[in-house]
Protein backbone atom coordinates (compact mmCIF):
# COMPACT_ATOMS: atom_id res chain seq x y z
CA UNK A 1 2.96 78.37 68.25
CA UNK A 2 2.18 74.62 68.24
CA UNK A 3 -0.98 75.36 66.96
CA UNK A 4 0.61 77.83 63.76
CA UNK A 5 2.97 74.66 62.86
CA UNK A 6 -0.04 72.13 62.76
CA UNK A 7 -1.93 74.14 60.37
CA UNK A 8 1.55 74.97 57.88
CA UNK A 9 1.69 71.04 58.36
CA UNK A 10 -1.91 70.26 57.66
CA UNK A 11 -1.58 73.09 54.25
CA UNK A 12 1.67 71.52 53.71
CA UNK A 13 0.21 68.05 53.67
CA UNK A 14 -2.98 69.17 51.63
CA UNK A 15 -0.80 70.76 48.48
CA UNK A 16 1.33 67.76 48.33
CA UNK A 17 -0.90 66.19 45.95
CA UNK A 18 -1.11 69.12 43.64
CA UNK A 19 1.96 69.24 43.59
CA UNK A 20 2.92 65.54 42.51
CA UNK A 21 0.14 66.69 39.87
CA UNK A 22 1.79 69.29 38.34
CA UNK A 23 4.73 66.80 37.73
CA UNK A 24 2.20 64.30 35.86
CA UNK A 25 3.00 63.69 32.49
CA UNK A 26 0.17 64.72 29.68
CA UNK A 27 -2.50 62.46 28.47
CA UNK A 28 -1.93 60.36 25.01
CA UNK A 29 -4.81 60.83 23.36
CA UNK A 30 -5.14 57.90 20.83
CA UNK A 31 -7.48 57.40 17.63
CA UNK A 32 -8.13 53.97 17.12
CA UNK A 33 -10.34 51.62 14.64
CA UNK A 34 -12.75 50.09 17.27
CA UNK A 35 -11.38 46.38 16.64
CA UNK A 36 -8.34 47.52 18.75
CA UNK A 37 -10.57 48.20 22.04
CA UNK A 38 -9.61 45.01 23.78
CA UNK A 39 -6.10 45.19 22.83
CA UNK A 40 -5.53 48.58 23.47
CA UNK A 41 -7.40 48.96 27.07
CA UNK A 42 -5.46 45.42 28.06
CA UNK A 43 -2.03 46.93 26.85
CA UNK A 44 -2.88 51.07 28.65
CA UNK A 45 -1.57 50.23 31.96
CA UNK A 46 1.57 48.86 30.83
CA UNK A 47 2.23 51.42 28.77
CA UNK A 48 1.40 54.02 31.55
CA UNK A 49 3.86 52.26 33.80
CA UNK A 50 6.58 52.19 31.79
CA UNK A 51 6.49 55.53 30.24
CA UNK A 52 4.41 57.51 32.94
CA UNK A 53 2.12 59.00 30.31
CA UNK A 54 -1.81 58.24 30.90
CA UNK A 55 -3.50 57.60 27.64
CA UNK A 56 -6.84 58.31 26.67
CA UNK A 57 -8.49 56.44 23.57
CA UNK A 58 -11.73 57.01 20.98
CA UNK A 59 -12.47 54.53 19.03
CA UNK A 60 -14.66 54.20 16.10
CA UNK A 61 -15.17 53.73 12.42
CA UNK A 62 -11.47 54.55 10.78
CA UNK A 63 -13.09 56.42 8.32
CA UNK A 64 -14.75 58.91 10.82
CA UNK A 65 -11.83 59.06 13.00
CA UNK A 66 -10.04 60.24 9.63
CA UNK A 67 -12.66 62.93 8.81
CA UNK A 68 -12.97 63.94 12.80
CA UNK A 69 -8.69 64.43 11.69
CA UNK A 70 -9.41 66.30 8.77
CA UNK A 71 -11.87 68.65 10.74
CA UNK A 72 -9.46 69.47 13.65
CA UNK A 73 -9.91 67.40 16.06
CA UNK A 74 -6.89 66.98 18.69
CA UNK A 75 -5.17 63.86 18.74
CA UNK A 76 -2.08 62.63 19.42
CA UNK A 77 -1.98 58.90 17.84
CA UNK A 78 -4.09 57.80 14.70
CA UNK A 79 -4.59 53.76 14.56
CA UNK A 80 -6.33 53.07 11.35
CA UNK A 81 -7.79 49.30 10.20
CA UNK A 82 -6.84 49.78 6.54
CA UNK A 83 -4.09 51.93 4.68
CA UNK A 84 -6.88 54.00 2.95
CA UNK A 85 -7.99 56.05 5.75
CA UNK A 86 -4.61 56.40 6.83
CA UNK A 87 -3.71 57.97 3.11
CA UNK A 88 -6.63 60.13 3.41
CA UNK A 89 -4.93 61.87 6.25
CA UNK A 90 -0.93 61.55 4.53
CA UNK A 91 -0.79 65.20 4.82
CA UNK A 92 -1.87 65.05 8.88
CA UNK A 93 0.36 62.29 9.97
CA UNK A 94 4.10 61.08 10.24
CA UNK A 95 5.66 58.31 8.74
CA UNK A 96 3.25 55.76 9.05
CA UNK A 97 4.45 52.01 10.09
CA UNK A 98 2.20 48.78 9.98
CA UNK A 99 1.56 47.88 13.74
CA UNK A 100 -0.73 44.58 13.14
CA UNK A 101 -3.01 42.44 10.85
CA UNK A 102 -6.07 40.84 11.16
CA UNK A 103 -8.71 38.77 9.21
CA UNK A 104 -12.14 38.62 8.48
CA UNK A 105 -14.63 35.87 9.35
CA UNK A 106 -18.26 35.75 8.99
CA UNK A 107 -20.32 35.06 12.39
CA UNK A 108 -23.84 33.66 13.12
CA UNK A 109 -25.96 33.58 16.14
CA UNK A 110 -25.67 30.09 17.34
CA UNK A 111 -29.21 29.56 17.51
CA UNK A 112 -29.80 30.31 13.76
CA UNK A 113 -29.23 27.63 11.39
CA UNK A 114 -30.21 29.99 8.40
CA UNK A 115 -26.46 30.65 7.51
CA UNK A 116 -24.51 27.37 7.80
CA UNK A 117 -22.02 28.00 4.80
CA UNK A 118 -21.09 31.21 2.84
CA UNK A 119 -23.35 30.43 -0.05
CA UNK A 120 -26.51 30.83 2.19
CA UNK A 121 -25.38 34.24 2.75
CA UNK A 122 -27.51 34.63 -0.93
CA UNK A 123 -30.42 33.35 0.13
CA UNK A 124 -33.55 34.95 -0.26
CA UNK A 125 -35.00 36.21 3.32
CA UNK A 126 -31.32 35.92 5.14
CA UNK A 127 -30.61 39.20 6.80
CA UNK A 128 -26.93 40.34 6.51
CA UNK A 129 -25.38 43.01 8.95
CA UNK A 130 -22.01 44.78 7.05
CA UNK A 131 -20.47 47.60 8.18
CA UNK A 132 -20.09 50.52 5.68
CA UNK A 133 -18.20 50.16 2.61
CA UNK A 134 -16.30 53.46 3.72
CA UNK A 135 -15.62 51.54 6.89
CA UNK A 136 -12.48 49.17 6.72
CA UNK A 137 -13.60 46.39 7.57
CA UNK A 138 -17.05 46.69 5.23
CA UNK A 139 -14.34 47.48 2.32
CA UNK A 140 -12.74 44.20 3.10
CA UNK A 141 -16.34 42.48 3.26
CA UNK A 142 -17.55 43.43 -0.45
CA UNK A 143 -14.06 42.51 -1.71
CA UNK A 144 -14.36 38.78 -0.13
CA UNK A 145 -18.00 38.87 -1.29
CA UNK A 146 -17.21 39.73 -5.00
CA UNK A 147 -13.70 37.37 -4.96
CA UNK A 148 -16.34 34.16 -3.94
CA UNK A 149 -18.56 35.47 -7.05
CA UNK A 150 -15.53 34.81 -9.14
CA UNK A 151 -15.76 31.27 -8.40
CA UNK A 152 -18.54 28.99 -10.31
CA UNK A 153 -19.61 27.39 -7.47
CA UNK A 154 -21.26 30.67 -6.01
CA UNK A 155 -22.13 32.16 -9.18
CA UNK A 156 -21.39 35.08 -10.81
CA UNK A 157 -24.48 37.13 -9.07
CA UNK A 158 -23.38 35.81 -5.56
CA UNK A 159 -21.96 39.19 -4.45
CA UNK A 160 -25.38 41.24 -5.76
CA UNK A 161 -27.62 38.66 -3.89
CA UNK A 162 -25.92 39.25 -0.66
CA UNK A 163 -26.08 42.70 -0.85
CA UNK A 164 -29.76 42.57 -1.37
CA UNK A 165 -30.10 40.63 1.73
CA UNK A 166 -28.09 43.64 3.44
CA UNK A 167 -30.19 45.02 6.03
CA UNK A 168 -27.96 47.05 8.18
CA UNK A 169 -25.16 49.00 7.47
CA UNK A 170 -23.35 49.80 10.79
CA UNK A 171 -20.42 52.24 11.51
CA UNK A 172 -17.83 50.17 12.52
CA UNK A 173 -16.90 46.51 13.33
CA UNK A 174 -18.20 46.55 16.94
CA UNK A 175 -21.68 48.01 16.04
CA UNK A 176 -21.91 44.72 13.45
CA UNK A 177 -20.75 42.25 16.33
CA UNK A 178 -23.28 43.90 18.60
CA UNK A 179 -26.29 43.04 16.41
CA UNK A 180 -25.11 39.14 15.73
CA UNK A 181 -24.59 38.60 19.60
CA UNK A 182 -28.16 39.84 20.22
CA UNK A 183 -29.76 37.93 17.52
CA UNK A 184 -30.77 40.88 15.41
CA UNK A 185 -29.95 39.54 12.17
CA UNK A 186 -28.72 35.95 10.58
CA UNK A 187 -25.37 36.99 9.82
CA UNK A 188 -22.46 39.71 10.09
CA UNK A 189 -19.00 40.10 8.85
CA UNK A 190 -16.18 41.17 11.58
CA UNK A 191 -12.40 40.46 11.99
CA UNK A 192 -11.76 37.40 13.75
CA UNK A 193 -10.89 39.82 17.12
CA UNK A 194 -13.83 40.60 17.35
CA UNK A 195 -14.78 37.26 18.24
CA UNK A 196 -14.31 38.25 22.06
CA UNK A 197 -14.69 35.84 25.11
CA UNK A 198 -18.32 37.49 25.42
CA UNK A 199 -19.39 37.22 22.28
CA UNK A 200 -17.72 33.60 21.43
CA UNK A 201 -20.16 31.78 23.21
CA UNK A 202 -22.93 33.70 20.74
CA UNK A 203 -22.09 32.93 17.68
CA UNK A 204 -20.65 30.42 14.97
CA UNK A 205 -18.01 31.35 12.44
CA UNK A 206 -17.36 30.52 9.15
CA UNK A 207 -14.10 31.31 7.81
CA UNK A 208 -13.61 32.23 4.32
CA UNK A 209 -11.52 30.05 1.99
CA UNK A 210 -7.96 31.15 1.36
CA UNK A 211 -6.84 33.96 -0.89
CA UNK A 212 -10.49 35.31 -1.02
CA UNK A 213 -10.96 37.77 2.01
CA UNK A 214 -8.24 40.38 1.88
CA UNK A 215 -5.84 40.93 5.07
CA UNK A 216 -6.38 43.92 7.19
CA UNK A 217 -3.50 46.09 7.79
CA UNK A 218 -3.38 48.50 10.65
CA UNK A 219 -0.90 50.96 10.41
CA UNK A 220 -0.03 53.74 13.37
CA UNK A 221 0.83 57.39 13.09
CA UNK A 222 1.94 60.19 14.96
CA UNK A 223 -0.06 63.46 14.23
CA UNK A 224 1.72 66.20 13.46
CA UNK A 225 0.12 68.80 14.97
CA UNK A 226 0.01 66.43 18.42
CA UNK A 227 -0.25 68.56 21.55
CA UNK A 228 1.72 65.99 23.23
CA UNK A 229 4.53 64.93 20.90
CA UNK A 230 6.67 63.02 22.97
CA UNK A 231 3.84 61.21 24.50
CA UNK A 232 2.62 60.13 21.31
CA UNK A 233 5.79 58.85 20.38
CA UNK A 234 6.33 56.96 23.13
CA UNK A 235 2.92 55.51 22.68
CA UNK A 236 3.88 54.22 18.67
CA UNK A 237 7.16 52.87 19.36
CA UNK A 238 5.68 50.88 22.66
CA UNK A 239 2.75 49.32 20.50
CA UNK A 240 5.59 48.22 18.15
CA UNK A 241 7.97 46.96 20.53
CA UNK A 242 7.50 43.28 21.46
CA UNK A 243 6.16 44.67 24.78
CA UNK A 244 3.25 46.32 22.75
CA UNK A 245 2.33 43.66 20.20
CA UNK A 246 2.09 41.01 23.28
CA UNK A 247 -1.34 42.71 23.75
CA UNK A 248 -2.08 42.45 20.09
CA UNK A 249 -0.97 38.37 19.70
CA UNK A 250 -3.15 37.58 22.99
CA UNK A 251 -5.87 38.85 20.85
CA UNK A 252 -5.65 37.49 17.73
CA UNK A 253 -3.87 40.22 16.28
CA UNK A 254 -1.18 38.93 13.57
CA UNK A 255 2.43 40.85 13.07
């Protein structure tokens, strides 16, 4: 008899996990631009704690998170690093809202004195890293390039040069960050969260002058056809709430 109750004690004790499983709450599964890596890892377990829904994130390229959207794939949560990608999918998503901003800055490896201002972005022989101009943040770069053109003291071919000394174009921010930190070309153009405590000791940056490089918005969005609604939810209003952008402000991230 003793020995029947051990072993209903010892199943009992082994299903006890699967059950506490079966009351887990669904994964979050999150599209994000890849600038929002650090921000969004940091801010996971908070959110997991005070929701109780896991979250699971891919990051990339806006623009092929949009078409990876537009193809089917399941997500619950689309982040986007410009409204254009986020219009692209209008018809996929609910109510958009702008979660953060950010803004762009040109970075160097330290050991490479080839680009020490903006205008030596034109030279002949500089290699440039951009991302590509379907990718947000290699939109905003041939906008700031073509706004300098506009002034005289670039020229009016400034924008043409540097895009002849355009040697790489990468599919999203972190890809172009990647190849400045290891040395692989003379310059790059990221958002200034992308300057991370690894890569800061890398590189230089030059900012660009006011007015010229446009802001990056970042506005969130439900899916519609989420297979976890409520999660998703839950995930866009924490990101919003002071709780969430907390995350985003210890990273740079502007409101």
């Amino acid at each position: 008899m003793l020995r029947f109750v051990s072993f209903a004690l010892a199943a009992a004790l082994a299903l006890a996990p699967l059950a506490a499983a079966a009351d887990d709450k669904p994964v979050v599964t999150v599209f994000a631009a890849a600038s929002l890596r650090e921000a969004f890892d940091a801010a996971a377990p908070a959110f997991t704690k005070r929701t109780g829904y896991p979250v699971r994130f891919s990051y990339g390229g806006s623009d092929t998170l949009a078409t990876q959207l537009q193809q089917g794939a399941p997500a619950d949560v689309f982040v986007s690093a410009n409204a254009a990608q986020m219009t692209r999918v209008a018809d996929l998503v609910v109510a958009p809202r702008t979660l953060a901003r950010n803004r762009l800055v040109v970075v160097a490896p330290k050991n490479d004195d080839r680009v020490a201002a903006l205008a030596d972005l034109a030279k002949p022989g500089v290699k440039v890293v951009l991302a590509a101009s379907t990718v947000p943040v290699g939109a905003y770069a041939r906008t700031a390039l073509a706004n300098l053109a506009k002034d005289p003291g670039y020229g009016a071919d400034f924008a043409s040069r540097v895009n002849a000394n355009v040697v790489s174009e990468e599919t999203d921010v972190k890809a172009v960050a990647t190849k400045i930190g290891l040395g692989e070309a003379d310059a790059g153009v990221i958002y200034v969260t992308d300057v991370t405590p690894a890569l800061a000791p890398k590189v230089r940056m030059l900012r660009f002058p006011p007015g010229v490089a446009p802001e990056a918005l970042y506005p969130i969005a439900v899916v519609k056809s989420a297979p976890n609604a409520a999660g998703a939810r839950a995930f866009a209003d924490f990101m919003t709430s002071p709780a969430g952008l907390a995350f985003l402000k210890a990273r740079g991230f502007e409101e």
